[in-house]
PDB file of N, CA and C in Angstrom:
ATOM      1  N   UNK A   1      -1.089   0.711 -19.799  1.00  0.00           N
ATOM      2  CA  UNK A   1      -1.181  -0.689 -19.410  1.00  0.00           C
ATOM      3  C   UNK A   1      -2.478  -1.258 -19.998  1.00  0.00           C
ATOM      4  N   UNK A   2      -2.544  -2.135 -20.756  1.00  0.00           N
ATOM      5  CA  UNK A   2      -3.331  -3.110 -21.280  1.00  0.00           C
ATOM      6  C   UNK A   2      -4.495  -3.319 -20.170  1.00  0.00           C
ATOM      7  N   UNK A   3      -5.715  -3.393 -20.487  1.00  0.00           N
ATOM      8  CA  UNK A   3      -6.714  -3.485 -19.617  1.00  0.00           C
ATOM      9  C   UNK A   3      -6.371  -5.233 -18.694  1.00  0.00           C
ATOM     10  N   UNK A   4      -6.249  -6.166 -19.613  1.00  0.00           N
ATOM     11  CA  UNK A   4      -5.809  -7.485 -18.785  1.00  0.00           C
ATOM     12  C   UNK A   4      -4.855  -7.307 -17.896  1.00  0.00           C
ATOM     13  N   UNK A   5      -3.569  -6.535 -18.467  1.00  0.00           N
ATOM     14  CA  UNK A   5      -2.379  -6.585 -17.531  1.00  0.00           C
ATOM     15  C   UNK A   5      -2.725  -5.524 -16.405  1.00  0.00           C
ATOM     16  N   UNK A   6      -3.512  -4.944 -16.063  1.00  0.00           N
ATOM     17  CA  UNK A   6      -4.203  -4.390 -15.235  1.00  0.00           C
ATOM     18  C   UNK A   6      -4.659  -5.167 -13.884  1.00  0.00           C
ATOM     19  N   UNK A   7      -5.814  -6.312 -14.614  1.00  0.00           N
ATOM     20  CA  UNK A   7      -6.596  -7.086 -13.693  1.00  0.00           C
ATOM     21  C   UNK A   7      -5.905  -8.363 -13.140  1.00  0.00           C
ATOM     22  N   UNK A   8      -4.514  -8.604 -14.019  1.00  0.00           N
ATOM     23  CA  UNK A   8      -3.797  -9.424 -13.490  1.00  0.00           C
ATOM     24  C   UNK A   8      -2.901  -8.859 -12.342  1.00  0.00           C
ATOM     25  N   UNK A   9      -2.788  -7.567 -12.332  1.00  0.00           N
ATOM     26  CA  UNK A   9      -1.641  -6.962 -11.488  1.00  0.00           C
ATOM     27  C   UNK A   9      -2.915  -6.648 -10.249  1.00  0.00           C
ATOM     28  N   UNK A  10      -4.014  -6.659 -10.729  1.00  0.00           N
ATOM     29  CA  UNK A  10      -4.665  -6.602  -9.252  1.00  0.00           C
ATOM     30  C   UNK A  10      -4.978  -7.180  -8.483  1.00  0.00           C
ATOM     31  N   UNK A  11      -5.004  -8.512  -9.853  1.00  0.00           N
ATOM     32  CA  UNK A  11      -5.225 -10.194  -8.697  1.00  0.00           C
ATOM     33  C   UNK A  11      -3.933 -10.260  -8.072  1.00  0.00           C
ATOM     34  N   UNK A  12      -2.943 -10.011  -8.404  1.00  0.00           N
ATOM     35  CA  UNK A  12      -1.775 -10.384  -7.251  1.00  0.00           C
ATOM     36  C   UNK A  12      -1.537  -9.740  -6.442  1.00  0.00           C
ATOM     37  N   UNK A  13      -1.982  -8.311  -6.071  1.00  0.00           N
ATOM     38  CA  UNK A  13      -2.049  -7.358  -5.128  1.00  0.00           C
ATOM     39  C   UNK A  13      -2.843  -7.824  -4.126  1.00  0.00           C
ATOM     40  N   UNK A  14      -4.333  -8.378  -4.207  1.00  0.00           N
ATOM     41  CA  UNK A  14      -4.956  -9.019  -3.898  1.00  0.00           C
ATOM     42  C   UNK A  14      -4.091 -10.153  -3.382  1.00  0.00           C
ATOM     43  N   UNK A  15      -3.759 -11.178  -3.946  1.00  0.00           N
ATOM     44  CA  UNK A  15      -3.095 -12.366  -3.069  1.00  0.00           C
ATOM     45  C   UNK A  15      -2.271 -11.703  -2.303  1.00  0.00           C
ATOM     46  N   UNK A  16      -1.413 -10.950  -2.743  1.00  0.00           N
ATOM     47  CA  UNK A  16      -0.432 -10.648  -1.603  1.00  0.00           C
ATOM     48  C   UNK A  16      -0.974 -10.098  -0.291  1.00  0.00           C
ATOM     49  N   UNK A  17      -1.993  -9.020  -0.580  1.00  0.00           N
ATOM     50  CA  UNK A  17      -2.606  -8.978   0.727  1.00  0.00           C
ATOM     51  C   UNK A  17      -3.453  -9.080   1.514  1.00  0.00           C
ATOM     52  N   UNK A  18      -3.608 -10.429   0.898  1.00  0.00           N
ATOM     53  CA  UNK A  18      -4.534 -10.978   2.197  1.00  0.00           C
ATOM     54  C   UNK A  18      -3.357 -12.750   1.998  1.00  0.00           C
ATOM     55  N   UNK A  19      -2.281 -12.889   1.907  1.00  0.00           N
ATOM     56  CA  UNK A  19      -1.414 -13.767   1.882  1.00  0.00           C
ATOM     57  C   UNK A  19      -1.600 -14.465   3.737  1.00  0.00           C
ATOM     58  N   UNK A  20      -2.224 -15.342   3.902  1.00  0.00           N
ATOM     59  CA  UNK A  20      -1.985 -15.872   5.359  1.00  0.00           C
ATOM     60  C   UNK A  20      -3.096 -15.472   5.861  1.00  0.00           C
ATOM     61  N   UNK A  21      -3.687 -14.707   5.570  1.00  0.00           N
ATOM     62  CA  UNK A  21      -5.045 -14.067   6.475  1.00  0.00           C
ATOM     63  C   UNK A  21      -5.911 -15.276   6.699  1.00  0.00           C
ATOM     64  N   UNK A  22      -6.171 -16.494   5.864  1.00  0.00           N
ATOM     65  CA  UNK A  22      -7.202 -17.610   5.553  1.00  0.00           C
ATOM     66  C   UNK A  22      -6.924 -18.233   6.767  1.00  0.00           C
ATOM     67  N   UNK A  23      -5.764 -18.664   7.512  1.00  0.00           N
ATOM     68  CA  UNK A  23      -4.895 -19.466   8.200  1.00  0.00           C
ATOM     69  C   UNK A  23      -5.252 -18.503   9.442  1.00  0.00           C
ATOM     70  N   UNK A  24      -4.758 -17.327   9.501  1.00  0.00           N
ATOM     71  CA  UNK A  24      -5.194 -16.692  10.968  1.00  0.00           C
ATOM     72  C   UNK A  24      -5.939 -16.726  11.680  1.00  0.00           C
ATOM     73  N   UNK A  25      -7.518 -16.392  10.172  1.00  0.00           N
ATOM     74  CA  UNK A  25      -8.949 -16.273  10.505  1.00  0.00           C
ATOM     75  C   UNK A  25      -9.786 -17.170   9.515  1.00  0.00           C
ATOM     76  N   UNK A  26      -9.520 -18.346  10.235  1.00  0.00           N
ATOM     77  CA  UNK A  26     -10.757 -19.321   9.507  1.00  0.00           C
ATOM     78  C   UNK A  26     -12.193 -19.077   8.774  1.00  0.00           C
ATOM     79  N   UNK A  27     -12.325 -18.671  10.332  1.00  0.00           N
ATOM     80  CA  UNK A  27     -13.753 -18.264  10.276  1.00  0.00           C
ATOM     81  C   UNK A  27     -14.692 -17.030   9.199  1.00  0.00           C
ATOM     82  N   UNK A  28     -13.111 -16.790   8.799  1.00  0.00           N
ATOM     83  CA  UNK A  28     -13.467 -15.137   7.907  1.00  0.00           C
ATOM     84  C   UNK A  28     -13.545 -16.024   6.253  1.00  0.00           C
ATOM     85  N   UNK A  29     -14.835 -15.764   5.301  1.00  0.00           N
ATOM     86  CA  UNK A  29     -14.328 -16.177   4.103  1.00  0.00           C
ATOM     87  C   UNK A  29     -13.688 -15.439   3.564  1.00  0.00           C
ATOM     88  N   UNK A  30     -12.685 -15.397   2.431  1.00  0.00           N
ATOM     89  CA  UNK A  30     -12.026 -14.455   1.792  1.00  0.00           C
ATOM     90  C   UNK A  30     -12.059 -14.654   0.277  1.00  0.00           C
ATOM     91  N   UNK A  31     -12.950 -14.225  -0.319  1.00  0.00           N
ATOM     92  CA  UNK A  31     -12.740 -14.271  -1.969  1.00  0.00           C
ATOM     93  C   UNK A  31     -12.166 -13.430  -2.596  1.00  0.00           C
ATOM     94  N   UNK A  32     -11.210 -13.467  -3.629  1.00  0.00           N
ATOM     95  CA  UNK A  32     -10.947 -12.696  -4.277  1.00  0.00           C
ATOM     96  C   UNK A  32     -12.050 -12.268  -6.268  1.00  0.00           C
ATOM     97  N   UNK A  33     -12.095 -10.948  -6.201  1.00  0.00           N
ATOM     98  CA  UNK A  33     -12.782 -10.712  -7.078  1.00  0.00           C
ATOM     99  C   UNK A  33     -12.002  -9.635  -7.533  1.00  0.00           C
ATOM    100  N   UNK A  34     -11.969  -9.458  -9.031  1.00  0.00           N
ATOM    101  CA  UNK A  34     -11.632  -8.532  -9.991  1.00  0.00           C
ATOM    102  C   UNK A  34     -12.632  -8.033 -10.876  1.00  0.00           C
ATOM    103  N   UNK A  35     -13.470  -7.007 -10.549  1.00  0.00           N
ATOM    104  CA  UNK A  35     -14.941  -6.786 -11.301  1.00  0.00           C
ATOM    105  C   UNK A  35     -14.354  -5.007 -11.920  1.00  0.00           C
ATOM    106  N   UNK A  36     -14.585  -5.121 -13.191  1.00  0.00           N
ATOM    107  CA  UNK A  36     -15.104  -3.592 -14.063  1.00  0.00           C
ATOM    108  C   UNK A  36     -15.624  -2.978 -13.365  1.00  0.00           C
ATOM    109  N   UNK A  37     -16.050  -1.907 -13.668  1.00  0.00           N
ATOM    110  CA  UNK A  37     -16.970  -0.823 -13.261  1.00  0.00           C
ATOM    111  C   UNK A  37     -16.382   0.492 -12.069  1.00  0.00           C
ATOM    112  N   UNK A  38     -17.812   1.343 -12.170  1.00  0.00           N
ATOM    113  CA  UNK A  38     -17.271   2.671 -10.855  1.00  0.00           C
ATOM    114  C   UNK A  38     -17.749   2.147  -9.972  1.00  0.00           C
ATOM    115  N   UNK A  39     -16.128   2.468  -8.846  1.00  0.00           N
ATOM    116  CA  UNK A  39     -16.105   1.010  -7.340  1.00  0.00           C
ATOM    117  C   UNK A  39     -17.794   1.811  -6.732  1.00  0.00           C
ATOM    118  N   UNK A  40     -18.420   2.817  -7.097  1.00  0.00           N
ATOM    119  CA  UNK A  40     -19.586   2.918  -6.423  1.00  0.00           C
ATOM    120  C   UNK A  40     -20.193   2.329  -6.184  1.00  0.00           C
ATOM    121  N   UNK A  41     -20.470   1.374  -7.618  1.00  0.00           N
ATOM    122  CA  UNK A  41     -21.984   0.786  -8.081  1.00  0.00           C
ATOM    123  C   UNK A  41     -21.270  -0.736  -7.956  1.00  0.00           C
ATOM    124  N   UNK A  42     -19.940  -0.824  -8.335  1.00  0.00           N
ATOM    125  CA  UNK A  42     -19.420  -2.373  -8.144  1.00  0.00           C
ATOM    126  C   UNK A  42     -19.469  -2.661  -6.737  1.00  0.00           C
ATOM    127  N   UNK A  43     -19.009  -1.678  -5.678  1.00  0.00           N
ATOM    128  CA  UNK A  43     -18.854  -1.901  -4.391  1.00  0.00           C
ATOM    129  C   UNK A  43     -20.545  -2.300  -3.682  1.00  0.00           C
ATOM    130  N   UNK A  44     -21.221  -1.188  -4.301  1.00  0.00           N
ATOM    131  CA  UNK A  44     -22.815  -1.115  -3.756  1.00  0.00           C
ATOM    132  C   UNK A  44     -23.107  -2.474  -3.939  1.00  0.00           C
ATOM    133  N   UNK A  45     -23.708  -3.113  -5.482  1.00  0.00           N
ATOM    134  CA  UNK A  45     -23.488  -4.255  -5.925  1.00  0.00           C
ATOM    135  C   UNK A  45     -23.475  -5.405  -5.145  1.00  0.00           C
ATOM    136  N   UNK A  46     -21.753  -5.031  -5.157  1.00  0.00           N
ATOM    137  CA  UNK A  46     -21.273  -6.709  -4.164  1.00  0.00           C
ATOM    138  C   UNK A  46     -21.521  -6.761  -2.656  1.00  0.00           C
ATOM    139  N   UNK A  47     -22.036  -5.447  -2.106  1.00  0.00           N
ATOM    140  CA  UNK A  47     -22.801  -5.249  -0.963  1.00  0.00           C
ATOM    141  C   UNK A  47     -23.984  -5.607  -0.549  1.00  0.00           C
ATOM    142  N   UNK A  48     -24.661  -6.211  -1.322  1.00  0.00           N
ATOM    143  CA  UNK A  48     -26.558  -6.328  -1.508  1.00  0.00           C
ATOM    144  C   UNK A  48     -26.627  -7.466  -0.254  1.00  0.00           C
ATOM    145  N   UNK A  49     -26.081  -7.872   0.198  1.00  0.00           N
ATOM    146  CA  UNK A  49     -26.690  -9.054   1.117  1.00  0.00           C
ATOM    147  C   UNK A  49     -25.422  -8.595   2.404  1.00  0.00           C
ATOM    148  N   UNK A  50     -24.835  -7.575   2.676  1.00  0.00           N
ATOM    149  CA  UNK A  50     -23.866  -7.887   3.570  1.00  0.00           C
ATOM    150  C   UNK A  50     -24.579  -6.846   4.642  1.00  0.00           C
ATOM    151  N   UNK A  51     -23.912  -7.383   5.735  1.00  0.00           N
ATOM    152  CA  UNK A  51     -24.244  -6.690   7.387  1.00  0.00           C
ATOM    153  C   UNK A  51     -23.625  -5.413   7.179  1.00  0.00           C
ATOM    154  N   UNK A  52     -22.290  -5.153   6.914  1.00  0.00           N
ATOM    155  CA  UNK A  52     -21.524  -3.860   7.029  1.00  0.00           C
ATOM    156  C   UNK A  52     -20.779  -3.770   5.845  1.00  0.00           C
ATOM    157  N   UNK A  53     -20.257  -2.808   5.266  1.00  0.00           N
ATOM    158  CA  UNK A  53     -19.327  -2.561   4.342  1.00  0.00           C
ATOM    159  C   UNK A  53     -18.359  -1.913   4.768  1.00  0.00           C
ATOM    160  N   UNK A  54     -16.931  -2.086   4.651  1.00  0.00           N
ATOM    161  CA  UNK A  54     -15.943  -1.319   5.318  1.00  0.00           C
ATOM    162  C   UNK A  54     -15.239  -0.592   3.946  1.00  0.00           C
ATOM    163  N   UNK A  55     -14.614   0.411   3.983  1.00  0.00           N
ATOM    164  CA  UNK A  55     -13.807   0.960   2.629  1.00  0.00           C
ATOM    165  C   UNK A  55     -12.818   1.450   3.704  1.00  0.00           C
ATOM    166  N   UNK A  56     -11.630   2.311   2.589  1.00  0.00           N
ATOM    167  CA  UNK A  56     -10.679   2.650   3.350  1.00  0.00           C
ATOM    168  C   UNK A  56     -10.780   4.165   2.986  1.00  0.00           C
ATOM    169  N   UNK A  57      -9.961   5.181   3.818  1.00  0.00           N
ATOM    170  CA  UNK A  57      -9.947   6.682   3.305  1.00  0.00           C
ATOM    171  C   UNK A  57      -8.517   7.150   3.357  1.00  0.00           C
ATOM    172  N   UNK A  58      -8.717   7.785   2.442  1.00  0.00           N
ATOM    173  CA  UNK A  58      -6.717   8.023   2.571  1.00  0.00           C
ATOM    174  C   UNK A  58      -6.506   9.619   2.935  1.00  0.00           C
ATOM    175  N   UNK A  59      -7.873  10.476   3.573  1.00  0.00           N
ATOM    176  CA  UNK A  59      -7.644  11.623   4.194  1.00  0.00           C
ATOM    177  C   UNK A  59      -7.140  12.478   3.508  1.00  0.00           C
ATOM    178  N   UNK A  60      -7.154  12.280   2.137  1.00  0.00           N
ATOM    179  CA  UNK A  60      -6.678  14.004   1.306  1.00  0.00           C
ATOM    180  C   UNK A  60      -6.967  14.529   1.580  1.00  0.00           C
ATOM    181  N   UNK A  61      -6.308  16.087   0.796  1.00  0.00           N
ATOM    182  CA  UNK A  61      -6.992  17.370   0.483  1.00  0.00           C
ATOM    183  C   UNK A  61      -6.348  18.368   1.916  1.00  0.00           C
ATOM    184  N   UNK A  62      -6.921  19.257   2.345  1.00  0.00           N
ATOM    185  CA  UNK A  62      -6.569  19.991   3.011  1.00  0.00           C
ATOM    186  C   UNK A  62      -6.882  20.395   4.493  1.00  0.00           C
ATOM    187  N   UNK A  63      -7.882  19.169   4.644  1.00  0.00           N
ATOM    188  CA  UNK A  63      -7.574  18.850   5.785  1.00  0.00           C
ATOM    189  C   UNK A  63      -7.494  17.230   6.466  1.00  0.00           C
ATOM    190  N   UNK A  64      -6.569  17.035   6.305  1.00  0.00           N
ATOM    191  CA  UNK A  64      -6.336  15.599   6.173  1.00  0.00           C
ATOM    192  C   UNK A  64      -6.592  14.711   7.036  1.00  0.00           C
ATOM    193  N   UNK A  65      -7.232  13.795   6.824  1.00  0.00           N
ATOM    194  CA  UNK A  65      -7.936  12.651   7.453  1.00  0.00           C
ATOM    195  C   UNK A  65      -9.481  13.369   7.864  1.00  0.00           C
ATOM    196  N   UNK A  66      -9.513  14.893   7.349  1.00  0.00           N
ATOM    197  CA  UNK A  66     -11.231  15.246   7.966  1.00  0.00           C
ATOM    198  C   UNK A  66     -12.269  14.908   6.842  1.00  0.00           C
ATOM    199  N   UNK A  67     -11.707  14.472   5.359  1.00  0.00           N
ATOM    200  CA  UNK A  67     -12.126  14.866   3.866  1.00  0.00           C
ATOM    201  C   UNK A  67     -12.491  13.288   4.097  1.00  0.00           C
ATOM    202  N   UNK A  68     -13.566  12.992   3.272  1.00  0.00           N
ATOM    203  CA  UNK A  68     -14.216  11.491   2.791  1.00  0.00           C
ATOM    204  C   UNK A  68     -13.577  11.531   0.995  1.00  0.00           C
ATOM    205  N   UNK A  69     -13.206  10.539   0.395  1.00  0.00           N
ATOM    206  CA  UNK A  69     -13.203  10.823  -0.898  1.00  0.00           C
ATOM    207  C   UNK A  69     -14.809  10.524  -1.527  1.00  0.00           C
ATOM    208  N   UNK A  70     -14.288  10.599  -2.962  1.00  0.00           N
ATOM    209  CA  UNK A  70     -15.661  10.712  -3.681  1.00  0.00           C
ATOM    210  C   UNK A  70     -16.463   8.978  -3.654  1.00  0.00           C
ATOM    211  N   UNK A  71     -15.360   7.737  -3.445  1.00  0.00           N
ATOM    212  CA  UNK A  71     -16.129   6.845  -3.611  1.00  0.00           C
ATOM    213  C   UNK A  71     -16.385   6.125  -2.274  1.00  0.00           C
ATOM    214  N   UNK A  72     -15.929   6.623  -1.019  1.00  0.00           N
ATOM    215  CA  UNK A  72     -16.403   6.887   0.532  1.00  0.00           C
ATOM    216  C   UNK A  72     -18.443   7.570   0.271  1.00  0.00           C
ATOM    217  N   UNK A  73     -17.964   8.854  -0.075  1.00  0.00           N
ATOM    218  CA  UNK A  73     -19.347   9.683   0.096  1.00  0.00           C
ATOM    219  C   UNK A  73     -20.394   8.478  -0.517  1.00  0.00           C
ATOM    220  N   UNK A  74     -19.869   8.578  -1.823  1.00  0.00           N
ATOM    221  CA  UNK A  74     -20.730   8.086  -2.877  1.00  0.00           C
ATOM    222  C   UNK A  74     -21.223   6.644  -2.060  1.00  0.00           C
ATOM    223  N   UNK A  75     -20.564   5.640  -1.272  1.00  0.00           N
ATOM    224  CA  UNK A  75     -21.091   4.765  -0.808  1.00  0.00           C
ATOM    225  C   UNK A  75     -21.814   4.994   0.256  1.00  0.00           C
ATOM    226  N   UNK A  76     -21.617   5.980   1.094  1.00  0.00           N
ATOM    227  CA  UNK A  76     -22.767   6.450   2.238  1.00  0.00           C
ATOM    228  C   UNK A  76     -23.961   6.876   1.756  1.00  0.00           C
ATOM    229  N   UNK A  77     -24.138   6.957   0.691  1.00  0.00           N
ATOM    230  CA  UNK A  77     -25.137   8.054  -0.226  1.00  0.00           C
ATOM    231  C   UNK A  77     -25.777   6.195  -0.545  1.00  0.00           C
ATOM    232  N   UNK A  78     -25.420   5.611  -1.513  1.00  0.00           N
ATOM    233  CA  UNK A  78     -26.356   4.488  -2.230  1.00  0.00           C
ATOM    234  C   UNK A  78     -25.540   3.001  -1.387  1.00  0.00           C
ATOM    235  N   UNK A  79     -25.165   2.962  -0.646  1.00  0.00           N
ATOM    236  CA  UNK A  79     -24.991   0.868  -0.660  1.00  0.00           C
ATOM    237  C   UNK A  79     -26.277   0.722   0.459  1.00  0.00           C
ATOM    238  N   UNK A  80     -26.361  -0.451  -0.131  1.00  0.00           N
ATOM    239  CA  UNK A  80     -27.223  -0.526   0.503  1.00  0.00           C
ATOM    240  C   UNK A  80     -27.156  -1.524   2.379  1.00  0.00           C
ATOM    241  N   UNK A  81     -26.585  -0.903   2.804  1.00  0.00           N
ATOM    242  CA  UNK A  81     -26.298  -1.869   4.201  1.00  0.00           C
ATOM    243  C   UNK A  81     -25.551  -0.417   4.645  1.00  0.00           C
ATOM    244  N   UNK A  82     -25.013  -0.419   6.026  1.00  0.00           N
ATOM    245  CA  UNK A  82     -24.281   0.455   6.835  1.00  0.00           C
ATOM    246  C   UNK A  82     -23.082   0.627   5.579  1.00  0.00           C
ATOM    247  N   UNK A  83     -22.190   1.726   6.209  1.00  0.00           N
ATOM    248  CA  UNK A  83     -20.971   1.716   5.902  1.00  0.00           C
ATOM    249  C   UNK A  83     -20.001   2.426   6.770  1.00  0.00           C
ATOM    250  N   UNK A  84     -18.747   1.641   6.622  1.00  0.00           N
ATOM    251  CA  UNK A  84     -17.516   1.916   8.023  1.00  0.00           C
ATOM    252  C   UNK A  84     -16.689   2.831   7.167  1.00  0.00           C
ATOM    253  N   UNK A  85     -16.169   3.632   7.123  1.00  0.00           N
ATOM    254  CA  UNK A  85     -15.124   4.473   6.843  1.00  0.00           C
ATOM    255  C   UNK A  85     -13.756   4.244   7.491  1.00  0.00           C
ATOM    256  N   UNK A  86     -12.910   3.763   7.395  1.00  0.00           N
ATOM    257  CA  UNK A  86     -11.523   3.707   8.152  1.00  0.00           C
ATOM    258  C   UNK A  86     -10.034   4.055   7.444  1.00  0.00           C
ATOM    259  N   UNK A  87     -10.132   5.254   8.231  1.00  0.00           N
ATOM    260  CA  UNK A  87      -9.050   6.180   7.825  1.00  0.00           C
ATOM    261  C   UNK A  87      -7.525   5.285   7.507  1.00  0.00           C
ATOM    262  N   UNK A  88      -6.143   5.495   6.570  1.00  0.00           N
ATOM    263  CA  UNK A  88      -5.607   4.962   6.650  1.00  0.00           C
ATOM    264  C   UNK A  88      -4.593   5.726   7.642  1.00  0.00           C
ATOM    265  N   UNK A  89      -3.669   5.083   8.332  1.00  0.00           N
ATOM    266  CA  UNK A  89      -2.640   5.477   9.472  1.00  0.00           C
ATOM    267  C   UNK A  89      -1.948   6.597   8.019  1.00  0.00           C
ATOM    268  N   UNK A  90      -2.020   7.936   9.563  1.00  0.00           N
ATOM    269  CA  UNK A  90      -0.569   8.568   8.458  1.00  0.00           C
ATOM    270  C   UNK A  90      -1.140   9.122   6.719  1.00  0.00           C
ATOM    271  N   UNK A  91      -2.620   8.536   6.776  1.00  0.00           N
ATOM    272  CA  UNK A  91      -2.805   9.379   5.478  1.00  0.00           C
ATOM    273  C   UNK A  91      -2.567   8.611   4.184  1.00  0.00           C
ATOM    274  N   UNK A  92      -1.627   7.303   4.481  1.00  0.00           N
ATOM    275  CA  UNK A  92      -0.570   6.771   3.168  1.00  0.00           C
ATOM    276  C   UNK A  92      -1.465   6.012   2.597  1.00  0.00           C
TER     277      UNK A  92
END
């Protein structure tokens, strides 16, 4: 896949899910961004001024839901603000 047809298929992944969220929760801003880079240093990055950072974990490996992945660790290690870990239901 073409690096564009990439960032276009992620902007619409993106709209789709957060589709209605604006309307639920006003109060929440919601931007969408499509940035290059390892989500470490992009995530750290777009973290520099925030209260909390949340990521998601999808509990691989062999013991499942006990394992952090590499760009979980890697953000407990350098962002600079807290960070939330939240497992996904079921692993999926």
């Amino acid at each position: 896949m073409a690096l564009e047809d990439a960032e276009d298929e992620a902007r619409r992944v993106l709209a789709e899910s957060t589709a209605g969220r604006q309307d639920k929760y006003p109060q929440v801003e919601v931007r969408h961004t499509v940035v290059r880079g390892h989500p470490v240093r992009v995530l750290s990055d777009a973290a520099q001024w925030a209260v909390l950072l949340v990521v998601g974990s999808r509990g691989l490996g062999g013991f499942s839901g006990l394992l952090l992945g590499s760009v979980s660790q890697g953000l407990l290690h350098h962002a600079p603000c807290p960070v939330a870990v939240v497992p996904h239901a079921n692993g999926e």
